[in-house]
Protein backbone atom coordinates (compact mmCIF):
# COMPACT_ATOMS: atom_id res chain seq x y z
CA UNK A 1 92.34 91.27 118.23
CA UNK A 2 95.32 89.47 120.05
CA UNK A 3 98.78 90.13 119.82
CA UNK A 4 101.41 87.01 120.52
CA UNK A 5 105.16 87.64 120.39
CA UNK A 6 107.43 85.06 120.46
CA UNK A 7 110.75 83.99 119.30
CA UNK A 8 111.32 80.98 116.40
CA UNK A 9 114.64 80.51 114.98
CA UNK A 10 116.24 83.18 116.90
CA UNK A 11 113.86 85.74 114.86
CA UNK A 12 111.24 87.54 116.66
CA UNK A 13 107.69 86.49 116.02
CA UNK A 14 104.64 88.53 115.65
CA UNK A 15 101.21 87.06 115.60
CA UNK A 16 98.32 89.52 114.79
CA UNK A 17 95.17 87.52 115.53
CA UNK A 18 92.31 89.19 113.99
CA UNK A 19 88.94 88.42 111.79
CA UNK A 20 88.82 91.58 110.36
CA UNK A 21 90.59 89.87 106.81
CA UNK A 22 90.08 87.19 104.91
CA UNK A 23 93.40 87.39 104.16
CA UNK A 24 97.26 86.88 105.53
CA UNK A 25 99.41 89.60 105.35
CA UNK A 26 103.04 88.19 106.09
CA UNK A 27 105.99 90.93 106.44
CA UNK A 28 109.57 90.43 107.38
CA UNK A 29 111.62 93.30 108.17
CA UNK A 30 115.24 94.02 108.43
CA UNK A 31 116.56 97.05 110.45
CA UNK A 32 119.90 98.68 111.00
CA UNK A 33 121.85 101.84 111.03
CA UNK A 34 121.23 103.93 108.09
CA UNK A 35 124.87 103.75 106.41
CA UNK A 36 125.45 106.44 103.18
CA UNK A 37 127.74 103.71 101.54
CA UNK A 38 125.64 101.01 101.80
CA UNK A 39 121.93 102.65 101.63
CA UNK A 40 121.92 102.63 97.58
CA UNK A 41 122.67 98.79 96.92
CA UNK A 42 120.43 97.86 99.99
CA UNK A 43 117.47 99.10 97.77
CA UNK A 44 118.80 97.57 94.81
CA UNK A 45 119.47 94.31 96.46
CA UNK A 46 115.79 94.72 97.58
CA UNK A 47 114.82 95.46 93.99
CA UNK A 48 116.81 92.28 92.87
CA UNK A 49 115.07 89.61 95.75
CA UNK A 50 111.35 90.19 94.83
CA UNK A 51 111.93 90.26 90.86
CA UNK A 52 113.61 86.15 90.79
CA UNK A 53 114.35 83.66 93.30
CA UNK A 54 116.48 80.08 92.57
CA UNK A 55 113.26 78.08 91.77
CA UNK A 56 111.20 80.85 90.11
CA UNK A 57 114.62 82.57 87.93
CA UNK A 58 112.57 84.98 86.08
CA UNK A 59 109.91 88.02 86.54
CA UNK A 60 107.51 86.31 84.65
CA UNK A 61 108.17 82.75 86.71
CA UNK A 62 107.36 84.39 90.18
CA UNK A 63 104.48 86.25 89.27
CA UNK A 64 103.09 83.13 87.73
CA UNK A 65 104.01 81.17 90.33
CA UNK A 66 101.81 83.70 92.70
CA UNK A 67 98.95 83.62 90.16
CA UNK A 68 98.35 80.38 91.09
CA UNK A 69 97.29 81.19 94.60
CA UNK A 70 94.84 83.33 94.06
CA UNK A 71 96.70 86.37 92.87
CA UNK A 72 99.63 86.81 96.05
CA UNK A 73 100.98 89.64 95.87
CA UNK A 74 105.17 90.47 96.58
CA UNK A 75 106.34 93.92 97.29
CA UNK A 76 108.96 95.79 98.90
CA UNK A 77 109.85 98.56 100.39
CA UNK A 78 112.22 100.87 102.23
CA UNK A 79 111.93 103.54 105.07
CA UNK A 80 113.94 105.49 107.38
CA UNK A 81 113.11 106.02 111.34
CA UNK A 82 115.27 107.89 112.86
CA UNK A 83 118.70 106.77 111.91
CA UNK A 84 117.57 103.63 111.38
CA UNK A 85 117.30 101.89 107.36
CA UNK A 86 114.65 99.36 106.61
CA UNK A 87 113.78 97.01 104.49
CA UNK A 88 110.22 95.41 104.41
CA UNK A 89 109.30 92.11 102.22
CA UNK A 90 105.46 91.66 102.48
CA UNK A 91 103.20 88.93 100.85
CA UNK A 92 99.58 89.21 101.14
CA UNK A 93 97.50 86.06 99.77
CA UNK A 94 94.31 84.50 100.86
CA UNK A 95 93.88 82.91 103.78
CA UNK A 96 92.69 79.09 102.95
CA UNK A 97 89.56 79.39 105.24
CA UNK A 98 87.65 81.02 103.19
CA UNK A 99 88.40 79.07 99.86
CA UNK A 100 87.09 75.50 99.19
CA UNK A 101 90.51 74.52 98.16
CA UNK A 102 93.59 73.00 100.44
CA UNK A 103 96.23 74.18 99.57
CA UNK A 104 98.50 75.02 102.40
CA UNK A 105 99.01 78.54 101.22
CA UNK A 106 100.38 79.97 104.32
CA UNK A 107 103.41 76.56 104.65
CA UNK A 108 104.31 77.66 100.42
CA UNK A 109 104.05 81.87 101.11
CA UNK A 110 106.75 80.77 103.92
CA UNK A 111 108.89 78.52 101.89
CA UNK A 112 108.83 81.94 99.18
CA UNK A 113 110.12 83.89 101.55
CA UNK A 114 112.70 81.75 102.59
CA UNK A 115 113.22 81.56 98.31
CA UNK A 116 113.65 85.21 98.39
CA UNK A 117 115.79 85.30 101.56
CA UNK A 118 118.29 82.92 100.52
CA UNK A 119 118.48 83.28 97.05
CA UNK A 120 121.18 86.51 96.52
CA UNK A 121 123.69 83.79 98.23
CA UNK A 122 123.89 81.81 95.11
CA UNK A 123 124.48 85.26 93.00
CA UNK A 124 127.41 84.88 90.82
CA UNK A 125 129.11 86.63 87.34
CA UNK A 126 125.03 85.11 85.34
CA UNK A 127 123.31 87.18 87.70
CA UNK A 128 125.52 90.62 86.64
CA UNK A 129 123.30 91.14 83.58
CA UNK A 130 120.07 91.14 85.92
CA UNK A 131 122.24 93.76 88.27
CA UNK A 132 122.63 95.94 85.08
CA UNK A 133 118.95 95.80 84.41
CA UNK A 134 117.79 96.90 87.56
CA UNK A 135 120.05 99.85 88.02
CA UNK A 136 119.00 100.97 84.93
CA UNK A 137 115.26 100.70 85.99
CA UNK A 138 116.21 102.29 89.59
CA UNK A 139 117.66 105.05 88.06
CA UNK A 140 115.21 105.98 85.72
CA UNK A 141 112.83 105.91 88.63
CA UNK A 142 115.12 108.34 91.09
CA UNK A 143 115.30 110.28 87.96
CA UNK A 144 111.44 110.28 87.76
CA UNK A 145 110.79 111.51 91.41
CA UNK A 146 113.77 114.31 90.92
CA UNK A 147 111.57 115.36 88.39
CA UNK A 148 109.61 116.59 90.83
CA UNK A 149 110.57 120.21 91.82
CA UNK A 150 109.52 119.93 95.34
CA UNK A 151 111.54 116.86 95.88
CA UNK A 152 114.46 118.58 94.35
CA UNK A 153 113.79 121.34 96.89
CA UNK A 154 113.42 118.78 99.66
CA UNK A 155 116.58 116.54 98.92
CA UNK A 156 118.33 120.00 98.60
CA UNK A 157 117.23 121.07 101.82
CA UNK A 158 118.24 118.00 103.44
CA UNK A 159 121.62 118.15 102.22
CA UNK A 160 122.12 121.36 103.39
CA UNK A 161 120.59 121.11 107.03
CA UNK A 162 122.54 117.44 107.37
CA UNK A 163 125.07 116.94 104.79
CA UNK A 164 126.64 112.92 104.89
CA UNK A 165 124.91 112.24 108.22
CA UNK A 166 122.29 109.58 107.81
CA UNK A 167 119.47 112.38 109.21
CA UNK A 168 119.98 114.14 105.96
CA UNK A 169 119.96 110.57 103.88
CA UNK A 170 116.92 109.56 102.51
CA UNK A 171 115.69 105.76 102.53
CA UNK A 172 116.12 105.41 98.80
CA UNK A 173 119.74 105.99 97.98
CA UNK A 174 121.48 108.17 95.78
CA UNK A 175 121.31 108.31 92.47
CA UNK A 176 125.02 109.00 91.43
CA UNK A 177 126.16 105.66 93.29
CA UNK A 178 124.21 103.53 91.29
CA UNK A 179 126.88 102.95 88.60
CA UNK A 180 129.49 102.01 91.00
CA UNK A 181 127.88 98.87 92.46
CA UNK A 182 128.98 95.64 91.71
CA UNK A 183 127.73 91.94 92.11
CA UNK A 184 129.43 91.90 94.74
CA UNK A 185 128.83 94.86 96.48
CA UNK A 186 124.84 93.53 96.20
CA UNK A 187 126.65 90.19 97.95
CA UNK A 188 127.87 91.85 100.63
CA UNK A 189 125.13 93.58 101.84
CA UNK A 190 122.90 90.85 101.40
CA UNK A 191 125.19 88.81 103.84
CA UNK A 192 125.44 91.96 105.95
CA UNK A 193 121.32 92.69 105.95
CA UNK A 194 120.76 88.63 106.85
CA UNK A 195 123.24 88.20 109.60
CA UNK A 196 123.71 91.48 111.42
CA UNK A 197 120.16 93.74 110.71
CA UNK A 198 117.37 92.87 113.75
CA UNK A 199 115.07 90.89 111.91
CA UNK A 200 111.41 90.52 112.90
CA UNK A 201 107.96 88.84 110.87
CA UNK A 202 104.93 89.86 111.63
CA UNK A 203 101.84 88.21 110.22
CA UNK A 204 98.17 89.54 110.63
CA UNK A 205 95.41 87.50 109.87
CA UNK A 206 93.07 84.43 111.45
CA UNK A 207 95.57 82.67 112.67
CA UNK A 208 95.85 79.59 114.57
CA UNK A 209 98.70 77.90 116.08
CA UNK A 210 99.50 75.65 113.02
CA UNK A 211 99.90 78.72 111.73
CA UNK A 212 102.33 79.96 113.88
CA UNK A 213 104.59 76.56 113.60
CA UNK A 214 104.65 77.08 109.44
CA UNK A 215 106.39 80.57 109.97
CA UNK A 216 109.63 78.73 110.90
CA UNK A 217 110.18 77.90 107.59
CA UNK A 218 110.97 81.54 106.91
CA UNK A 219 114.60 81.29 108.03
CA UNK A 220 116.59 80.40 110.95
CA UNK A 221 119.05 82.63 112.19
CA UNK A 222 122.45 81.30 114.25
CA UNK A 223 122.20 84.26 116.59
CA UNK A 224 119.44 86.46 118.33
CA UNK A 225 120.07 90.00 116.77
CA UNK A 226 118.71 93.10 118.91
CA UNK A 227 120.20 96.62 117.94
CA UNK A 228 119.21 99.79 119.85
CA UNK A 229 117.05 102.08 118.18
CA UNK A 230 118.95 105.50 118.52
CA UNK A 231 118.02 109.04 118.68
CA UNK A 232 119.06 112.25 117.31
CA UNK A 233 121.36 114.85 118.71
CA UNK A 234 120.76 118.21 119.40
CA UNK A 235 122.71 120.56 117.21
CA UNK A 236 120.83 124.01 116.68
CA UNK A 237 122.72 126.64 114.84
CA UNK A 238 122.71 130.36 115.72
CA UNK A 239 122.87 131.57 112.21
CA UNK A 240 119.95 131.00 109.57
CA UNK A 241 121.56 129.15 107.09
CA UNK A 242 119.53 130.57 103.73
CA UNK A 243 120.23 129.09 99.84
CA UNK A 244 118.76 129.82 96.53
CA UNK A 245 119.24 127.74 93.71
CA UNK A 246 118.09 128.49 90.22
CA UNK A 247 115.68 125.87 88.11
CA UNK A 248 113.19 126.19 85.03
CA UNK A 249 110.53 126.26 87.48
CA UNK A 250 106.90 127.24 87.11
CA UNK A 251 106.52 128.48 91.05
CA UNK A 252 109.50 128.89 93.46
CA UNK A 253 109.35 126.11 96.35
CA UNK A 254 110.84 127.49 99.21
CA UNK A 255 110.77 125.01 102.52
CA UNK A 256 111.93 126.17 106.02
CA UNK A 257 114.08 123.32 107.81
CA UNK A 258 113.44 123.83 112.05
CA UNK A 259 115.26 121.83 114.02
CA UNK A 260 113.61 120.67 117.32
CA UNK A 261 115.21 121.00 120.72
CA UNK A 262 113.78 117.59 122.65
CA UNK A 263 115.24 119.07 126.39
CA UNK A 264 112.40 121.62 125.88
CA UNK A 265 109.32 119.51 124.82
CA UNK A 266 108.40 115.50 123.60
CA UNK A 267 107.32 113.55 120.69
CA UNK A 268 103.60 113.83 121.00
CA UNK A 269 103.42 117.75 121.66
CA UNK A 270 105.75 117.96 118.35
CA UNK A 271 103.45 116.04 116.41
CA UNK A 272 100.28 117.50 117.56
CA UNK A 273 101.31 120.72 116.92
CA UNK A 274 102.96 119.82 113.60
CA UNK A 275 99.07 119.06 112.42
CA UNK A 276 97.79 122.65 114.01
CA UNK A 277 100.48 124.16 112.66
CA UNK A 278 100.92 122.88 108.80
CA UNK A 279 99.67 118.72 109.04
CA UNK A 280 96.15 119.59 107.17
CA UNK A 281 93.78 121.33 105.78
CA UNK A 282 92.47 122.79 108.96
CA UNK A 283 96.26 123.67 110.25
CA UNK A 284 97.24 127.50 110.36
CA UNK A 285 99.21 127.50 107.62
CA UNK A 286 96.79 125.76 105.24
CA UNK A 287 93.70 128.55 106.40
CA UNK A 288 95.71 131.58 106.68
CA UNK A 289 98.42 131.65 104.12
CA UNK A 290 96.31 129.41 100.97
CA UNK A 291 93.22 130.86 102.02
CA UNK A 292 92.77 133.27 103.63
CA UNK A 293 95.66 135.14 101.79
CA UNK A 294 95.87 133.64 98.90
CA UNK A 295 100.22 133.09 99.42
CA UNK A 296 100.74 129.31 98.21
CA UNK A 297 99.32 127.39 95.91
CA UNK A 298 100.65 124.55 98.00
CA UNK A 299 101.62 124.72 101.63
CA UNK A 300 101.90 121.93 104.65
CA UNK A 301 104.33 121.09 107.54
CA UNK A 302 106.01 117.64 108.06
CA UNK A 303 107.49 116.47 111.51
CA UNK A 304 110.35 113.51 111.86
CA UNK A 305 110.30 113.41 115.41
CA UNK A 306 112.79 110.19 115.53
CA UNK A 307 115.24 112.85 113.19
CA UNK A 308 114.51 115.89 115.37
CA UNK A 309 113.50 118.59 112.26
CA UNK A 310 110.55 120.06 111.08
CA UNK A 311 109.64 121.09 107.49
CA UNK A 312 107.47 123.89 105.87
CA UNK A 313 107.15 123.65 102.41
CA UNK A 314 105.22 125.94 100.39
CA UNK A 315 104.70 126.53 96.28
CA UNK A 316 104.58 129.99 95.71
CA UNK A 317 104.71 132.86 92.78
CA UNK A 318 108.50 133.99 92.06
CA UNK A 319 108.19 136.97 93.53
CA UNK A 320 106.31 136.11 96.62
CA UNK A 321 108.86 134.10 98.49
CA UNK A 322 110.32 136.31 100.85
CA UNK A 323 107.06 137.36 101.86
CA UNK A 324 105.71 133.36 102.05
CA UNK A 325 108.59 133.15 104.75
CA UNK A 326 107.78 135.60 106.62
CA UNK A 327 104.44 135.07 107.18
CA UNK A 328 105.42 131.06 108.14
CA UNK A 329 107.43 132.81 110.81
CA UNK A 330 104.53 134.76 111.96
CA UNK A 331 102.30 131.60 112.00
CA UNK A 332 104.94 130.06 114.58
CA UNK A 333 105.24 133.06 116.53
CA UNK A 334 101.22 132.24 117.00
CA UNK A 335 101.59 129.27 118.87
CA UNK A 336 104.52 130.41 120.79
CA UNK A 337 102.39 133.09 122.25
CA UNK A 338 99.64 130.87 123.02
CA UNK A 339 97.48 132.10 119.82
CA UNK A 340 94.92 129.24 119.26
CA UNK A 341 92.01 127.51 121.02
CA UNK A 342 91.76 124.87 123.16
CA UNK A 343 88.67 123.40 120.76
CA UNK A 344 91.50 123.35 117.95
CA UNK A 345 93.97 121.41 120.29
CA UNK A 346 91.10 118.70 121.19
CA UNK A 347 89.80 118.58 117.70
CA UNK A 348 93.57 117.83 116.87
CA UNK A 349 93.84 115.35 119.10
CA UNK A 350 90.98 113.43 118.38
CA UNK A 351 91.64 113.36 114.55
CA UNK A 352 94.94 111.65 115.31
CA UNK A 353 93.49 109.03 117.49
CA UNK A 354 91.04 108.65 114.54
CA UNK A 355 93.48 108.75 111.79
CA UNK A 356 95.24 105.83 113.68
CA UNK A 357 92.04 103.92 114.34
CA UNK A 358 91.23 104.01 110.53
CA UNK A 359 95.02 102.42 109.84
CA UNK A 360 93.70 99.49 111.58
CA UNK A 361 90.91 98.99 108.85
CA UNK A 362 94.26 98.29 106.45
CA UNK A 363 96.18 95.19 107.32
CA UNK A 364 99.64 96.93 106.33
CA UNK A 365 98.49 99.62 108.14
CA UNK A 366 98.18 97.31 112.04
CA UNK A 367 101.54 95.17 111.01
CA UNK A 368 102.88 98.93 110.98
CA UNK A 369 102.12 100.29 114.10
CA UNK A 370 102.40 97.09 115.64
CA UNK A 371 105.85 97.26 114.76
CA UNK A 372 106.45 100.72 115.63
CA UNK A 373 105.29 99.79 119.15
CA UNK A 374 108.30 96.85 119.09
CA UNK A 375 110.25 99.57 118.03
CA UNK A 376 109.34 102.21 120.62
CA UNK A 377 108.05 100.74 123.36
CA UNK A 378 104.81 102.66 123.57
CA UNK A 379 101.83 100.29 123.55
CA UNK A 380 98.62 101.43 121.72
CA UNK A 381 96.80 102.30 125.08
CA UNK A 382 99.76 104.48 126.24
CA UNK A 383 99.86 106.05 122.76
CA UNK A 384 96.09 107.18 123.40
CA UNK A 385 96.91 108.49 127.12
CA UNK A 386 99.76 110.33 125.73
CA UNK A 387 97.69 111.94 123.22
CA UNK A 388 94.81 112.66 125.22
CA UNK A 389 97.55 113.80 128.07
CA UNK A 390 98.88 116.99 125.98
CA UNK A 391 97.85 120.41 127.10
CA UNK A 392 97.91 123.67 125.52
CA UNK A 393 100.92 124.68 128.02
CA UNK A 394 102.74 121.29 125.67
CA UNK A 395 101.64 122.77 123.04
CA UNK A 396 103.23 126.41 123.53
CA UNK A 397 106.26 124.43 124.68
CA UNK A 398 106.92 122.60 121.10
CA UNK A 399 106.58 125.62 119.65
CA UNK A 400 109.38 127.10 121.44
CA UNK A 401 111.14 124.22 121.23
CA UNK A 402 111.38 124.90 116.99
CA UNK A 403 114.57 126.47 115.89
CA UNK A 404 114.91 127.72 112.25
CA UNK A 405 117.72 126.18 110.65
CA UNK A 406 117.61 126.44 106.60
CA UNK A 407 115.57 128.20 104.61
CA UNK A 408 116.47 126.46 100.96
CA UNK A 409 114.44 128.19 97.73
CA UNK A 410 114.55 126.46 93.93
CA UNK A 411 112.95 129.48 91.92
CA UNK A 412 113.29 130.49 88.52
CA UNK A 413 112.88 134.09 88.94
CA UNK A 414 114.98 136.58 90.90
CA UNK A 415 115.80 136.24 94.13
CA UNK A 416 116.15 137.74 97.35
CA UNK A 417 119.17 136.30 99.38
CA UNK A 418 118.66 138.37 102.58
């Protein structure tokens, strides 16, 4: 595998040279700061580019249109690191080496990109109709996932710990500000996303230099655009913020926010022992509380280390809560006193190195960590000496280094708000 970056059209460029796939897979992503006013019509302007372009103005056009390269395939997606928003246009198609046909698939892929790039320019008062259509769609799909009682728990959570900052926000929007956009609010961030975000494509693939060359027909930028990529602030609280909220739910979901003090440990401890600690089914809270006592019916531990907070969420019986809490408590309490084996740590380890080595076996899954390490900084080798680096004395230290923040609980029995 080889790795080329370089810069065409004032975008960055990178090249992810591997025979691994028969196929391309093309991505071009768009990052800035995560703004709550904007964050909603960025996904629905996202929505909007993949579904029509100017030369393909329906649904049905563009998937046609992709049909006839061998089924291509157009998707999008958003994320959040750290404060940062994202957006992510991929096309994956066949790579023309391996079919009998020419067709210069990789030259038309780019020249549908730059289709879907360009096109929200032209939007005008015909396009308001489509607008209508989507939001409608969007929301019945927010309204889908907040069906969902543990997401309800989780976005309540959130909004508690963060309130309006964008560490609280999540990467989809909100679902009240849907009505409010306009044409031209979808305009404006389009205009925004394309001439202020940092921009970057990535392909992955067999790829030659011709190849290379075609990928300027993506776009061309006036001006280079590099933002920093920010981290969180400190800001632990002194008093255990605790809220109950009442639901028709079957089981209570109760989730404990930490927040993470980074002058007292780094990234890589925090995520190692996020997998001890709830990040499996081997983690402490996985063996001790679902098995071993029987507690949850569903219990894990997520870690945004770019966001600074920690989350244990657990589905439990109505009347077990309090005691659920406590016993998550107790868990962390383990590895602050140095309560676990060094064959646990190392087994850790090495399942994360192997987790990441398995990514590679996706295409999506290189163009993302190659991107992370544009992002970061931190080179695949140095991610695997950092890993392999951590000691149990690291280990001790992120656990110290956890601060509970919130404890939020959606139940639908009675509750106990000490």
């Amino acid at each position: 595998m080889e790795i080329r970056n370089e810069r065409l059209n004032n975008i960055p460029i990178v090249t992810i040279d591997t025979n691994k796939f028969k196929t391309f897979t093309l991505r071009v992503t768009f990052r800035n700061e995560l703004d709550v006013n904007t964050v909603t019509a960025r996904n629905l302007l996202a929505r909007m580019m993949v579904k029509r372009t100017k030369t393909h103005n329906s649904e049905a056009a563009l998937v046609q249109y992709l049909s006839e390269y061998y089924g291509a395939h157009l998707t999008y997606q958003t994320s959040k690191v750290g404060t940062s928003h994202l957006v992510h246009f991929t096309l994956e198609f066949v790579n023309e080496r391996f079919i009998k046909e020419d067709l210069n698939i990789l030259e038309h892929m780019s020249k549908l990109l730059n289709d879907v790039l360009t096109t929200p320019f032209s939007y005008d008062e015909e396009t308001v109709k489509f607008l209508e259509k989507e939001k409608r769609l969007y929301k019945n799909r927010l309204k889908s996932m907040m069906d969902n009682s543990m997401q309800r728990a989780y976005t309540g959570l959130l909004k508690e710990m963060f309130g309006d900052k964008p560490e609280g926000q999540l990467s989809y929007g909100n679902i009240e500000d849907i009505d409010e956009i306009t044409i031209d609010d979808i305009k404006k961030v389009h205009k925004s996303m394309m001439d202020t975000d940092e921009m970057m494509i990535l392909l992955c693939g067999n790829i030659d230099d011709r190849s290379i060359n075609l990928l300027q027909k993506i776009y061309d930028r006036e001006n280079y655009v590099e933002l920093p990529f920010n981290n969180y602030e400190v800001d632990l609280k002194k008093i255990v913020n605790y809220k109950v909220m009442h639901d028709d739910v079957e089981q209570s979901k109760a989730i404990l926010g930490f927040r993470i003090d980074k002058d007292k440990t780094n990234e890589m401890s925090v995520r190692i022992f996020n997998r001890m600690f709830g990040g499996g089914a081997s983690s402490y809270l996985f063996k001790h509380l679902r098995e071993a006592r029987s507690l949850a019916y569903q219990i894990s531990s997520n870690v945004d280390v770019k966001n600074g907070y920690l989350f244990a969420l657990a589905g439990v019986d109505h009347s077990r809560v309090k005691e659920t809490e406590q016993h998550i408590i107790i868990e962390l309490e383990k590895f602050q006193n140095g309560d676990f084996t060094t064959e646990f740590l190392e087994e850790t380890k090495k399942k994360l190195l192997s987790d990441r080595e398995n990514s590679k076996d996706r295409a999506k899954g290189m163009i993302s960590i190659v991107y992370s390490e544009n992002l970061t900084g931190l080179t695949d080798e140095e991610f695997k000496e950092k890993v392999e680096s951590i000691t149990r004395e690291d280990i001790i230290e992120a656990a110290h280094s956890i601060h509970l923040d919130t404890v939020y609980t959606l139940t639908g029995g009675e509750s106990d708000d000490s």
